[in-house]
PDB file of N, CA and C in Angstrom:
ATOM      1  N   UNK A   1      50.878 116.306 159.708  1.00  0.00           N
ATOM      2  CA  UNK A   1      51.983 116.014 158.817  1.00  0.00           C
ATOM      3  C   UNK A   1      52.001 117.048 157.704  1.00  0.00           C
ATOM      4  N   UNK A   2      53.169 117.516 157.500  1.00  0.00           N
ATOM      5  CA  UNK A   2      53.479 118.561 156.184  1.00  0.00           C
ATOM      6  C   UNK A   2      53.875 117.458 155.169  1.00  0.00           C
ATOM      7  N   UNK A   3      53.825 117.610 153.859  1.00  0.00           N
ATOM      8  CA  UNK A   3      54.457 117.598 152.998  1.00  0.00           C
ATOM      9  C   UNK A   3      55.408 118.690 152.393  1.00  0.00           C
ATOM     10  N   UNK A   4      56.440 118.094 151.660  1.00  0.00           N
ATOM     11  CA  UNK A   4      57.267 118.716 151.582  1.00  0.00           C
ATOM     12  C   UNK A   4      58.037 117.769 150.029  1.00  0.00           C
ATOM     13  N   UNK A   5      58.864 118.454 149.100  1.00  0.00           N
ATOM     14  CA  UNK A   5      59.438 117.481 148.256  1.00  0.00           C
ATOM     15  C   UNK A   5      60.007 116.520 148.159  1.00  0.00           C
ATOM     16  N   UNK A   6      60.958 116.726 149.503  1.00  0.00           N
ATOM     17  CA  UNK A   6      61.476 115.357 150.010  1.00  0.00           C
ATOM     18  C   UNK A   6      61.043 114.344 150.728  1.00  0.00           C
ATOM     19  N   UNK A   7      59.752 114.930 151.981  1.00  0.00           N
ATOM     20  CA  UNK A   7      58.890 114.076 152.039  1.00  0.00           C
ATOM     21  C   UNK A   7      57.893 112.734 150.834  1.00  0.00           C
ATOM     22  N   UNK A   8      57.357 113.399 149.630  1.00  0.00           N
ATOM     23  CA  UNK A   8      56.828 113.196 148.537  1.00  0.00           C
ATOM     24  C   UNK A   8      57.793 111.803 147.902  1.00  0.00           C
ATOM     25  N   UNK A   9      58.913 112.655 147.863  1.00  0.00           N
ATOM     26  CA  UNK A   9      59.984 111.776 146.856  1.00  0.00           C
ATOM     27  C   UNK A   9      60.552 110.546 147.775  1.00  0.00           C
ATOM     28  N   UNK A  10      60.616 110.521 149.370  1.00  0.00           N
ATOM     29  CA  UNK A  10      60.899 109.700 150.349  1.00  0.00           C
ATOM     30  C   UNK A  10      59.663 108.667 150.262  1.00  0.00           C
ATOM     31  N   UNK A  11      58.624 109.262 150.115  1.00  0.00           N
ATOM     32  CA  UNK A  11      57.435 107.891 149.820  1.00  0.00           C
ATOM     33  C   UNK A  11      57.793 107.399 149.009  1.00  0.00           C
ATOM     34  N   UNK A  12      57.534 107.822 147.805  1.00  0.00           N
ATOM     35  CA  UNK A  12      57.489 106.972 146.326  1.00  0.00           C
ATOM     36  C   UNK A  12      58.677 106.303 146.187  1.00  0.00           C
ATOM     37  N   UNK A  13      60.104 106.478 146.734  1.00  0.00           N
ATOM     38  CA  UNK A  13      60.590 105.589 146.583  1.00  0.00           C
ATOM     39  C   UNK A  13      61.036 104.589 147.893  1.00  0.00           C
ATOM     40  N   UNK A  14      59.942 104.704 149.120  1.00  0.00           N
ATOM     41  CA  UNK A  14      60.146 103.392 149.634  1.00  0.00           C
ATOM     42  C   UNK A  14      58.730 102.687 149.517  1.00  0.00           C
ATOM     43  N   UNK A  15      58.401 102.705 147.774  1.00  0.00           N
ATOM     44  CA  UNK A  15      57.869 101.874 147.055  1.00  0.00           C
ATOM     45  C   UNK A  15      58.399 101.540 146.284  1.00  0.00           C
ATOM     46  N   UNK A  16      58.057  99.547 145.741  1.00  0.00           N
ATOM     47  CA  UNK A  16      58.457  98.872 145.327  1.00  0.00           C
ATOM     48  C   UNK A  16      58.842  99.323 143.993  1.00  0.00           C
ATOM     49  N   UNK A  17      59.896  99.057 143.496  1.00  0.00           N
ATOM     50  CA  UNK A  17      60.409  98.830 142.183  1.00  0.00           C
ATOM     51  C   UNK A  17      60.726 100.769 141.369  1.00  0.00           C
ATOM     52  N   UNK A  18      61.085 101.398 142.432  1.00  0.00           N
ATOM     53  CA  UNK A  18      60.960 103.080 142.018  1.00  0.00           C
ATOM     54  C   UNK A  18      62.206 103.499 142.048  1.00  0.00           C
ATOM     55  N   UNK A  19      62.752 104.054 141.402  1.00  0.00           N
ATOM     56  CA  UNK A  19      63.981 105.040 141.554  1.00  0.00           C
ATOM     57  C   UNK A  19      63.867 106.660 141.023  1.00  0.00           C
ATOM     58  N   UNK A  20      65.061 107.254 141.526  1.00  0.00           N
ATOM     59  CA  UNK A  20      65.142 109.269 141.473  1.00  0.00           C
ATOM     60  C   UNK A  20      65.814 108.778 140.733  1.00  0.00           C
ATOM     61  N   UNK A  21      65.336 109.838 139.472  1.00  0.00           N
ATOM     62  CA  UNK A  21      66.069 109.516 138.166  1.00  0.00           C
ATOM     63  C   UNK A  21      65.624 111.470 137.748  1.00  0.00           C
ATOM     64  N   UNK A  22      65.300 111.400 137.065  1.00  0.00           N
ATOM     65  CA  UNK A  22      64.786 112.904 135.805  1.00  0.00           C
ATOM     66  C   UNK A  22      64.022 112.502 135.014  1.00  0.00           C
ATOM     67  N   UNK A  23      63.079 113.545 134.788  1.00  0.00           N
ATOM     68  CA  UNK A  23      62.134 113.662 133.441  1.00  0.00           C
ATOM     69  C   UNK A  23      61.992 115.050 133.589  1.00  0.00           C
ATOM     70  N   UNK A  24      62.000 115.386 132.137  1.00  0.00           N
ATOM     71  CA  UNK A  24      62.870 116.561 131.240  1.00  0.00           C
ATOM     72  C   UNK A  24      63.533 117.974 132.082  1.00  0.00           C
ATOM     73  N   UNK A  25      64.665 117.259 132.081  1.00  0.00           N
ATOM     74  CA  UNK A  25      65.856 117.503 132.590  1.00  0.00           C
ATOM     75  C   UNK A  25      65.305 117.946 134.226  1.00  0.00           C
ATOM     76  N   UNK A  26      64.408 117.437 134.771  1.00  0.00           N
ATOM     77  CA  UNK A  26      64.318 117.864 136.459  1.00  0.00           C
ATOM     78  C   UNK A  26      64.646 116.218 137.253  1.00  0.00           C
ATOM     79  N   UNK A  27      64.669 116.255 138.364  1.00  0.00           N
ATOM     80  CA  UNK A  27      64.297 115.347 139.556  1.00  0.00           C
ATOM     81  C   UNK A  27      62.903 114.798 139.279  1.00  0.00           C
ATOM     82  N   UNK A  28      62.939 113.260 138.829  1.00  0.00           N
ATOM     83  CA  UNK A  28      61.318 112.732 139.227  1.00  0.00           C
ATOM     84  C   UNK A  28      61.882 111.453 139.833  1.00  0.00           C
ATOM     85  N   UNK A  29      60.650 110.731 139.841  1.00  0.00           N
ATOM     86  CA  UNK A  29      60.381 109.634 140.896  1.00  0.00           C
ATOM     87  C   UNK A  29      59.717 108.810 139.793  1.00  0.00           C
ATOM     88  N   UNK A  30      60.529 107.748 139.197  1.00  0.00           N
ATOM     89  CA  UNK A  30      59.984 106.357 138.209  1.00  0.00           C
ATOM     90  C   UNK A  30      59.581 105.242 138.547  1.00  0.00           C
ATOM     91  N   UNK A  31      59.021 104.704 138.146  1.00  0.00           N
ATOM     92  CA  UNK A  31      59.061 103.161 138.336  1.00  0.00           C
ATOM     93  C   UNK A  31      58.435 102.660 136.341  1.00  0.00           C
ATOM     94  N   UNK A  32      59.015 101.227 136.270  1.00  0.00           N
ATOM     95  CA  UNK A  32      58.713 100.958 135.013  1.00  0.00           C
ATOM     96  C   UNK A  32      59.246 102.261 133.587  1.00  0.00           C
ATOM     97  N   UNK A  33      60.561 102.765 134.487  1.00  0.00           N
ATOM     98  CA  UNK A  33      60.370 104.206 132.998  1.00  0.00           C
ATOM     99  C   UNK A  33      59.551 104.893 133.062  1.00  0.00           C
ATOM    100  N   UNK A  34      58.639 104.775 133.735  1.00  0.00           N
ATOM    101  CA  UNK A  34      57.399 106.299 133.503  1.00  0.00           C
ATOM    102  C   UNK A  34      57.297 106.547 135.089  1.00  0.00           C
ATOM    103  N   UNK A  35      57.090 108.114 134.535  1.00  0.00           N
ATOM    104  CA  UNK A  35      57.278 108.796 136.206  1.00  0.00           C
ATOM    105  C   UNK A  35      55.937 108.765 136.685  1.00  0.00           C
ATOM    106  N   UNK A  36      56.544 108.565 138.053  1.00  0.00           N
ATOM    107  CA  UNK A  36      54.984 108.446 139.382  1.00  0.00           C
ATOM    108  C   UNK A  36      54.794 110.348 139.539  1.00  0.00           C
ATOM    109  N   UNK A  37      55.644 111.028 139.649  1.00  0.00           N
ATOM    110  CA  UNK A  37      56.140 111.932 140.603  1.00  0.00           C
ATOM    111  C   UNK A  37      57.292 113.094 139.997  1.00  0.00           C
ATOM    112  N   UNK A  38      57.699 114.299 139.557  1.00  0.00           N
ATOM    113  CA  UNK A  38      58.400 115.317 139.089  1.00  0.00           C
ATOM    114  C   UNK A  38      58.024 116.961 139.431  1.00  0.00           C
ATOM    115  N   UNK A  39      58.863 117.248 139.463  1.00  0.00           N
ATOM    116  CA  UNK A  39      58.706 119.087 139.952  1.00  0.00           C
ATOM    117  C   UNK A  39      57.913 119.802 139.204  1.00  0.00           C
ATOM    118  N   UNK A  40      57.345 120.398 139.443  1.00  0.00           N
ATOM    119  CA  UNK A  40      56.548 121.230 138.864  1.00  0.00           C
ATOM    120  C   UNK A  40      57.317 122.814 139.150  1.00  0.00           C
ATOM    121  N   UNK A  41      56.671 123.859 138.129  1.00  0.00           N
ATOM    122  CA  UNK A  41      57.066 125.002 138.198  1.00  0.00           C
ATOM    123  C   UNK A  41      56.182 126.049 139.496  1.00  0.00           C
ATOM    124  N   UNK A  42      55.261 125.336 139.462  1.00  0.00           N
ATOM    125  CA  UNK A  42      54.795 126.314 141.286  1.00  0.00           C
ATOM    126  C   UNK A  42      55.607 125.423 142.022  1.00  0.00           C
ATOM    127  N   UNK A  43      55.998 126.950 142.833  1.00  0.00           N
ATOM    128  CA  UNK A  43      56.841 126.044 144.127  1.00  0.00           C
ATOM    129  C   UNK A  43      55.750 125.243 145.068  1.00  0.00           C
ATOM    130  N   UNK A  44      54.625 126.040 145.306  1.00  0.00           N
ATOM    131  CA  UNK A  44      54.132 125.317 146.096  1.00  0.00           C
ATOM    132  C   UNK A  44      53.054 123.838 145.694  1.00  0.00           C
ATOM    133  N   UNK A  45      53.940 123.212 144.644  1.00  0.00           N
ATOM    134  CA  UNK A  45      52.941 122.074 144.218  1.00  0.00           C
ATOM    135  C   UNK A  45      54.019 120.588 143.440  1.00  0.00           C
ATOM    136  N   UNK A  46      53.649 119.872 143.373  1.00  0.00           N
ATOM    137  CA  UNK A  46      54.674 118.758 142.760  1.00  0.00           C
ATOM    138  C   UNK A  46      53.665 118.238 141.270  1.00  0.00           C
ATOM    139  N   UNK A  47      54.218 117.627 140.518  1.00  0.00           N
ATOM    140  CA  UNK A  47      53.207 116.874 139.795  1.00  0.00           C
ATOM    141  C   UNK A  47      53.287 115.728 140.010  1.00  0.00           C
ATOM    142  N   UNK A  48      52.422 115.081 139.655  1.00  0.00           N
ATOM    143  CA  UNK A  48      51.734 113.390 140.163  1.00  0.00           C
ATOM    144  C   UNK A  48      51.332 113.096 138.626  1.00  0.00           C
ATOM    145  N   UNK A  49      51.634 112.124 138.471  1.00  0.00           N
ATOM    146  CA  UNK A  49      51.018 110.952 136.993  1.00  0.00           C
ATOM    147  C   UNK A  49      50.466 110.304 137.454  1.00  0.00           C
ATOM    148  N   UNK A  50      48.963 109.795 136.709  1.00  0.00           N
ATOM    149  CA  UNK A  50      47.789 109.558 136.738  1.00  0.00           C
ATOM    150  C   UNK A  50      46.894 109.143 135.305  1.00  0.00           C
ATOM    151  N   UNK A  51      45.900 107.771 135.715  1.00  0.00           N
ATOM    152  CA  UNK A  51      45.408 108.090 134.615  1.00  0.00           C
ATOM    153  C   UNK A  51      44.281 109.119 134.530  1.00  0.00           C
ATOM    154  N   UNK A  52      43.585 109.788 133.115  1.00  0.00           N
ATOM    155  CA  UNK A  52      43.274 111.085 133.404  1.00  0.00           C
ATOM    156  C   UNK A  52      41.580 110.619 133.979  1.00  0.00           C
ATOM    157  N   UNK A  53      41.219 109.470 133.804  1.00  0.00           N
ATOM    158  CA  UNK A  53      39.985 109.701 135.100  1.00  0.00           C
ATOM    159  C   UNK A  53      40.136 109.696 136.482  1.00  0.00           C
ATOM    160  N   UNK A  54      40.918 109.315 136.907  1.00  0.00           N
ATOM    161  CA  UNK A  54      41.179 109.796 138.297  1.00  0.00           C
ATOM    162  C   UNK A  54      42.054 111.372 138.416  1.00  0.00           C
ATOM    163  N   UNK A  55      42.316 111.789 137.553  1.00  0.00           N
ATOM    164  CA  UNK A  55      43.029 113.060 137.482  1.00  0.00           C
ATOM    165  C   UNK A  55      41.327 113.864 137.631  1.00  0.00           C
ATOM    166  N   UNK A  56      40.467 113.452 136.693  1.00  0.00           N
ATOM    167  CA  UNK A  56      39.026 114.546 137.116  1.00  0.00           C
ATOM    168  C   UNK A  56      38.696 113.876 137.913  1.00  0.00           C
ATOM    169  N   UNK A  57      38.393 113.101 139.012  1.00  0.00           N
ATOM    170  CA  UNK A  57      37.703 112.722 140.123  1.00  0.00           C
ATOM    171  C   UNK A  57      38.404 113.274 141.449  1.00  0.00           C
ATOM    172  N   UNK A  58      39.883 113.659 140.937  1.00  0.00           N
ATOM    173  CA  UNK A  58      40.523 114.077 142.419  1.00  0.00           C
ATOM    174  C   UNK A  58      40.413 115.168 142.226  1.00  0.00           C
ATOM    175  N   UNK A  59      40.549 116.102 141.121  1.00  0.00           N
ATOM    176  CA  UNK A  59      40.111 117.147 141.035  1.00  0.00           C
ATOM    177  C   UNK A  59      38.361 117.853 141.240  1.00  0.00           C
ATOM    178  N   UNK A  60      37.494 116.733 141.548  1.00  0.00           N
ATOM    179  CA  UNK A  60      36.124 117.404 141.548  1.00  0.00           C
ATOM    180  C   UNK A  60      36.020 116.836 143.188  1.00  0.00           C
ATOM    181  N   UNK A  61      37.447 116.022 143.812  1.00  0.00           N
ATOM    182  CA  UNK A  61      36.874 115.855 145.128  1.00  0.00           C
ATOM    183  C   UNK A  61      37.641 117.068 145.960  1.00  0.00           C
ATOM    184  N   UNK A  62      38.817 117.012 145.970  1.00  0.00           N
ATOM    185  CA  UNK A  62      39.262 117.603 146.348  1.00  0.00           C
ATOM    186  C   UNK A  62      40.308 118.776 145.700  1.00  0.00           C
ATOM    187  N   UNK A  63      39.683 120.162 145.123  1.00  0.00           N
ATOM    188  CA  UNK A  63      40.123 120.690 144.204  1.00  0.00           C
ATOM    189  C   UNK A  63      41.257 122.091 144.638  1.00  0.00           C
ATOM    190  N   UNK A  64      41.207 122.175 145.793  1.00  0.00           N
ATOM    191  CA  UNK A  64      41.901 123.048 146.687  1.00  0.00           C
ATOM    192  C   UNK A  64      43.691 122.156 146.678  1.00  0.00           C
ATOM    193  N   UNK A  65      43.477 120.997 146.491  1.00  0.00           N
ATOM    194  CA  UNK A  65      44.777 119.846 146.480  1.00  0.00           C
ATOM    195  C   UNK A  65      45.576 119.508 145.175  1.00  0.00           C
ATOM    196  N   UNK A  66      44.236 118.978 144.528  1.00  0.00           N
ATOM    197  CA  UNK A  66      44.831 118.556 143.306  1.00  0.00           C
ATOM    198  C   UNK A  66      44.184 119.704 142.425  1.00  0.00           C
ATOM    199  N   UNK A  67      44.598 119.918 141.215  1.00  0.00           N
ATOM    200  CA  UNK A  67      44.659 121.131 140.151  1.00  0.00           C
ATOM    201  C   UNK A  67      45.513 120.508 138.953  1.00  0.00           C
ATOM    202  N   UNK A  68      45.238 121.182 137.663  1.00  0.00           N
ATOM    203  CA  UNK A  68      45.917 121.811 136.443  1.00  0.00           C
ATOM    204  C   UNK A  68      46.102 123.140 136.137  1.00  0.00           C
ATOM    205  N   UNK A  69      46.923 123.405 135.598  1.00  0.00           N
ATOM    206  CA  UNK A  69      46.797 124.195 134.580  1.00  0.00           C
ATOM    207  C   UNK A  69      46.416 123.917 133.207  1.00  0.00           C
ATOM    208  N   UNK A  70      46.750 125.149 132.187  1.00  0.00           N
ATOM    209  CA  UNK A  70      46.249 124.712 130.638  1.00  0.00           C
ATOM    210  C   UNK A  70      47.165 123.727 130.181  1.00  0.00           C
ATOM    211  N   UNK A  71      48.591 123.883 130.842  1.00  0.00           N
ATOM    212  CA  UNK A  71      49.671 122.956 130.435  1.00  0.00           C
ATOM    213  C   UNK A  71      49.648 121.582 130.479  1.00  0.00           C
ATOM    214  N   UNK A  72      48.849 121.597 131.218  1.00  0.00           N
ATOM    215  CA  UNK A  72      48.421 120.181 131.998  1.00  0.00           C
ATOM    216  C   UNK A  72      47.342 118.938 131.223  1.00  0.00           C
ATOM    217  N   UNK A  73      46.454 119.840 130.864  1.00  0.00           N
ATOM    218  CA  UNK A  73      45.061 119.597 130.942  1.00  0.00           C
ATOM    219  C   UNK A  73      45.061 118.032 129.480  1.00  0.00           C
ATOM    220  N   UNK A  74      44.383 117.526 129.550  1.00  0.00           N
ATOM    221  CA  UNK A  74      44.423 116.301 128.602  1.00  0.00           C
ATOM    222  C   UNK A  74      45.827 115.659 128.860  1.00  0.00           C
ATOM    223  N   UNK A  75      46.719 115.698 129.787  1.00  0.00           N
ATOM    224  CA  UNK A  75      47.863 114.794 130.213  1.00  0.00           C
ATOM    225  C   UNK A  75      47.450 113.691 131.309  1.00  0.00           C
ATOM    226  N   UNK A  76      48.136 112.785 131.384  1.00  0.00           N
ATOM    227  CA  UNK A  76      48.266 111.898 132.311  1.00  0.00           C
ATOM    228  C   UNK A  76      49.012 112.564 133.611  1.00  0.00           C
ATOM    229  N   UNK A  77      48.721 113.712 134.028  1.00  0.00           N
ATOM    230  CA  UNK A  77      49.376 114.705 135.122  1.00  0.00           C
ATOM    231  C   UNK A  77      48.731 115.555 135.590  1.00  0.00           C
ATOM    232  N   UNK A  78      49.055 115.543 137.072  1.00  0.00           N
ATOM    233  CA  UNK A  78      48.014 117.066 137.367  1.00  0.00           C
ATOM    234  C   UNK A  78      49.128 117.600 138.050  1.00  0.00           C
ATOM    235  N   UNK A  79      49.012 118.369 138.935  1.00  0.00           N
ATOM    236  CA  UNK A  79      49.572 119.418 140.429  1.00  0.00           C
ATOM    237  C   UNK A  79      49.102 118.987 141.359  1.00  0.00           C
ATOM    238  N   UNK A  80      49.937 118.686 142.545  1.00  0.00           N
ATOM    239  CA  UNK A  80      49.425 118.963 143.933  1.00  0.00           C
ATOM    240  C   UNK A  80      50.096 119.834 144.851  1.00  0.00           C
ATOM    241  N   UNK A  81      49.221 120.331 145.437  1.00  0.00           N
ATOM    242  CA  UNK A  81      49.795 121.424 146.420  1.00  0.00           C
ATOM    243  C   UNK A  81      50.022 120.398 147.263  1.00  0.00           C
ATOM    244  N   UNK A  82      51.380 121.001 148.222  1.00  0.00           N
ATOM    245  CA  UNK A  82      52.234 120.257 149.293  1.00  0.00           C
ATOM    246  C   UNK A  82      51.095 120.873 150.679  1.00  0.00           C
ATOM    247  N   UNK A  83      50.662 121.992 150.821  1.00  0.00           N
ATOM    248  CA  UNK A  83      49.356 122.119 151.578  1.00  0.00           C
ATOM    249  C   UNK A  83      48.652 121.398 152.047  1.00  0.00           C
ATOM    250  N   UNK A  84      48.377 120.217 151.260  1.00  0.00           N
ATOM    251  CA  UNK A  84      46.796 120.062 151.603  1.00  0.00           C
ATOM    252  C   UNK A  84      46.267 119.725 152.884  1.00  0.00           C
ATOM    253  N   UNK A  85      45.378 119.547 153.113  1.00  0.00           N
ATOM    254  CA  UNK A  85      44.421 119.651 154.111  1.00  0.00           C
ATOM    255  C   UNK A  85      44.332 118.046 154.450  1.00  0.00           C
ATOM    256  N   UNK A  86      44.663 117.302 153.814  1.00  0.00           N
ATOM    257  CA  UNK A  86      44.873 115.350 153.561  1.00  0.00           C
ATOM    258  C   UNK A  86      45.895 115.087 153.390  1.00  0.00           C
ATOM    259  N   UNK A  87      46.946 114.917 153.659  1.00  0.00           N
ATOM    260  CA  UNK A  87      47.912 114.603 153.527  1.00  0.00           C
ATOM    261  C   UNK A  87      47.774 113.243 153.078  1.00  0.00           C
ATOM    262  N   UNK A  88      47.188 112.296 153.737  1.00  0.00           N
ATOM    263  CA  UNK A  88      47.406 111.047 153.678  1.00  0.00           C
ATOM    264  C   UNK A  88      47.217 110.689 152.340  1.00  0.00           C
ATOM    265  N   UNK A  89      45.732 111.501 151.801  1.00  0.00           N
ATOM    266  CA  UNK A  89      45.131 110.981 150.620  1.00  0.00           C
ATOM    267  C   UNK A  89      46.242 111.324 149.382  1.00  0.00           C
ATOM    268  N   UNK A  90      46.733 112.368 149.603  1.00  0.00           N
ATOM    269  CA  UNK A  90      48.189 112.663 148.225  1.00  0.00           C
ATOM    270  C   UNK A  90      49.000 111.591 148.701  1.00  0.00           C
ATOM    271  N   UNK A  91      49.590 111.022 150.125  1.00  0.00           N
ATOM    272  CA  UNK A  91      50.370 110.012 149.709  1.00  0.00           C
ATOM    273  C   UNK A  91      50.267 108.335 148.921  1.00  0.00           C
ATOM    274  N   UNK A  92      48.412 108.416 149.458  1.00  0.00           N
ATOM    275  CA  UNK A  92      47.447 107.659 148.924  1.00  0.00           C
ATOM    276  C   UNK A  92      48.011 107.446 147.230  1.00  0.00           C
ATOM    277  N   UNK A  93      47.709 108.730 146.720  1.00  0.00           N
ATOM    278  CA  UNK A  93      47.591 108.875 145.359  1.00  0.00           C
ATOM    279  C   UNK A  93      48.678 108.542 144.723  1.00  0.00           C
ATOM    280  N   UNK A  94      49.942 108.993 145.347  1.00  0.00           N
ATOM    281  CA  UNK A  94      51.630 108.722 145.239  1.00  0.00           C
ATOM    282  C   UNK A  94      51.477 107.058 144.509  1.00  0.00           C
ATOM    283  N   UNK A  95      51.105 106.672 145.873  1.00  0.00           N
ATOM    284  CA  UNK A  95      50.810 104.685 145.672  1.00  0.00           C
ATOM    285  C   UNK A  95      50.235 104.399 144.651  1.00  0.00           C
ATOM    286  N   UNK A  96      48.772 105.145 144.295  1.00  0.00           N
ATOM    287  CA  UNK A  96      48.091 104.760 143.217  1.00  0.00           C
ATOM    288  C   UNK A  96      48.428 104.828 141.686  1.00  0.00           C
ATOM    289  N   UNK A  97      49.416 105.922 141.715  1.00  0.00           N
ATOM    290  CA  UNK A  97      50.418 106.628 140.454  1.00  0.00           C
ATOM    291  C   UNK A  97      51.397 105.276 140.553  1.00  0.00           C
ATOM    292  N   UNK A  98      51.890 104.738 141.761  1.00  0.00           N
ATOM    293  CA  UNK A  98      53.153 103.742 141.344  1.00  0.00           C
ATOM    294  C   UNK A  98      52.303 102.411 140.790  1.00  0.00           C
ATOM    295  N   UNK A  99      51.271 101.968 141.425  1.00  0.00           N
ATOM    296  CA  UNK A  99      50.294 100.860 140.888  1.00  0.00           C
ATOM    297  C   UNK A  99      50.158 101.124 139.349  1.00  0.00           C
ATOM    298  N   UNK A 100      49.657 102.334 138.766  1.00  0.00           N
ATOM    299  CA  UNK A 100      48.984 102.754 137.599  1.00  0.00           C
ATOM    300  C   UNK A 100      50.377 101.835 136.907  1.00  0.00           C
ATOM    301  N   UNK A 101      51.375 102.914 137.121  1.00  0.00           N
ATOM    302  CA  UNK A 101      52.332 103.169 135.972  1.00  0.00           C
ATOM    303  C   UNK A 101      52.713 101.669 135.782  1.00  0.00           C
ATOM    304  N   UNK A 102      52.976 100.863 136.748  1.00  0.00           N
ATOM    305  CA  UNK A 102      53.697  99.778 136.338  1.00  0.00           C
ATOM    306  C   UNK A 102      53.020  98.631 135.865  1.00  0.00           C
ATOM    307  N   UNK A 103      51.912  99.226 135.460  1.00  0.00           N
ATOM    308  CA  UNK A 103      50.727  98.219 134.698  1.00  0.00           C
ATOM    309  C   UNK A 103      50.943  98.184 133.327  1.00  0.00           C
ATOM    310  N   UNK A 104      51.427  99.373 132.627  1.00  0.00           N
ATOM    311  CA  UNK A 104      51.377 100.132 131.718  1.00  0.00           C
ATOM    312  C   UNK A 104      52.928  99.657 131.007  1.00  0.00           C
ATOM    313  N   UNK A 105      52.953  99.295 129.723  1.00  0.00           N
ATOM    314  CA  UNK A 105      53.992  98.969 129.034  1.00  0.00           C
ATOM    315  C   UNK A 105      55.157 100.181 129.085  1.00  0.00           C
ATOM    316  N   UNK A 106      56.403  99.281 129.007  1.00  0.00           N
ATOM    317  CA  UNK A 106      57.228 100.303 129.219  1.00  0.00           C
ATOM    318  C   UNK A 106      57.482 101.236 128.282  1.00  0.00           C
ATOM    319  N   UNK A 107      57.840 102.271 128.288  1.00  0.00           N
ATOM    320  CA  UNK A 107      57.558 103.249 126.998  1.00  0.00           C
ATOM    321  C   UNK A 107      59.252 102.539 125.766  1.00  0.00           C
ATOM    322  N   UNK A 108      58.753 103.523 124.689  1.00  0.00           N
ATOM    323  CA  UNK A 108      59.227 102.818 123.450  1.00  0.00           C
ATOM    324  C   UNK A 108      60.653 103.632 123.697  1.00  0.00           C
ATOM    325  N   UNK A 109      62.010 103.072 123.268  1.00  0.00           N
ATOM    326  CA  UNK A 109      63.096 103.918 123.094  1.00  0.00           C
ATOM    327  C   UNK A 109      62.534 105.336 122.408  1.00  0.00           C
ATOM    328  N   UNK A 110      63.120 106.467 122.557  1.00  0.00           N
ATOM    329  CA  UNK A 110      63.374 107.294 121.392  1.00  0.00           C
ATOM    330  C   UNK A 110      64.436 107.078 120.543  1.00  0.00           C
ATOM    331  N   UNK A 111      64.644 107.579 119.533  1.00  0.00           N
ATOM    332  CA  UNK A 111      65.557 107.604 118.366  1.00  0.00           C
ATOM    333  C   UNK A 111      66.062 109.029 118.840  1.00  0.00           C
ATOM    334  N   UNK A 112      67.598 108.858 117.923  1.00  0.00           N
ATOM    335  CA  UNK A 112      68.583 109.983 118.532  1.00  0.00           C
ATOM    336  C   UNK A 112      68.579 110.346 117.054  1.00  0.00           C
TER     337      UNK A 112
END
């Protein structure tokens, strides 16, 4: 199995309670208001939301998959390459990002 963006974005939302919406100003994948799932600037990678101990555990298991950059680093986000070598386990993670988020209070309005 390849991944692919639309593959990615076809999981997460035939999970419960998710919709394609945007976060800052791109295509992501929500549930509860906070994104599971959004584009990243390498083509060859998506970002995934996470909390950040499983962001270093997927990164010290499988680090060829999951990654940061400096942009990244202390966020609730990493990179995944559409590559990987597991497919299953990034769609794994997809699930685990929709579990996380909708645990998690919904975020606060902003002010205009």
């Amino acid at each position: 199995m390849s991944l692919s963006w639309e593959s990615v974005v076809a999981h997460a939302l035939s999970l419960p309670d998710t919709i394609l919406t945007t976060y800052y100003g791109g295509p992501a994948v929500k549930a509860n208001d906070r994104p599971i799932l959004s584009r990243s600037d390498d083509p060859g990678s998506f970002c995934l939301h996470l909390d950040r101990d499983k962001i270093e555990l997927l990164k010290q298991i499988d680090p060829d998959t999951f990654w940061q950059t400096p942009h990244y680093a202390g966020y609730t986000a990493l990179l995944v390459r559409y590559n990987s070598a597991n497919p299953q386990l990034v769609l794994d993670q997809i699930e685990a990002s929709r579990d996380w988020t909708v645990t998690r209070p919904k975020p606060k309005p902003r002010r205009s």
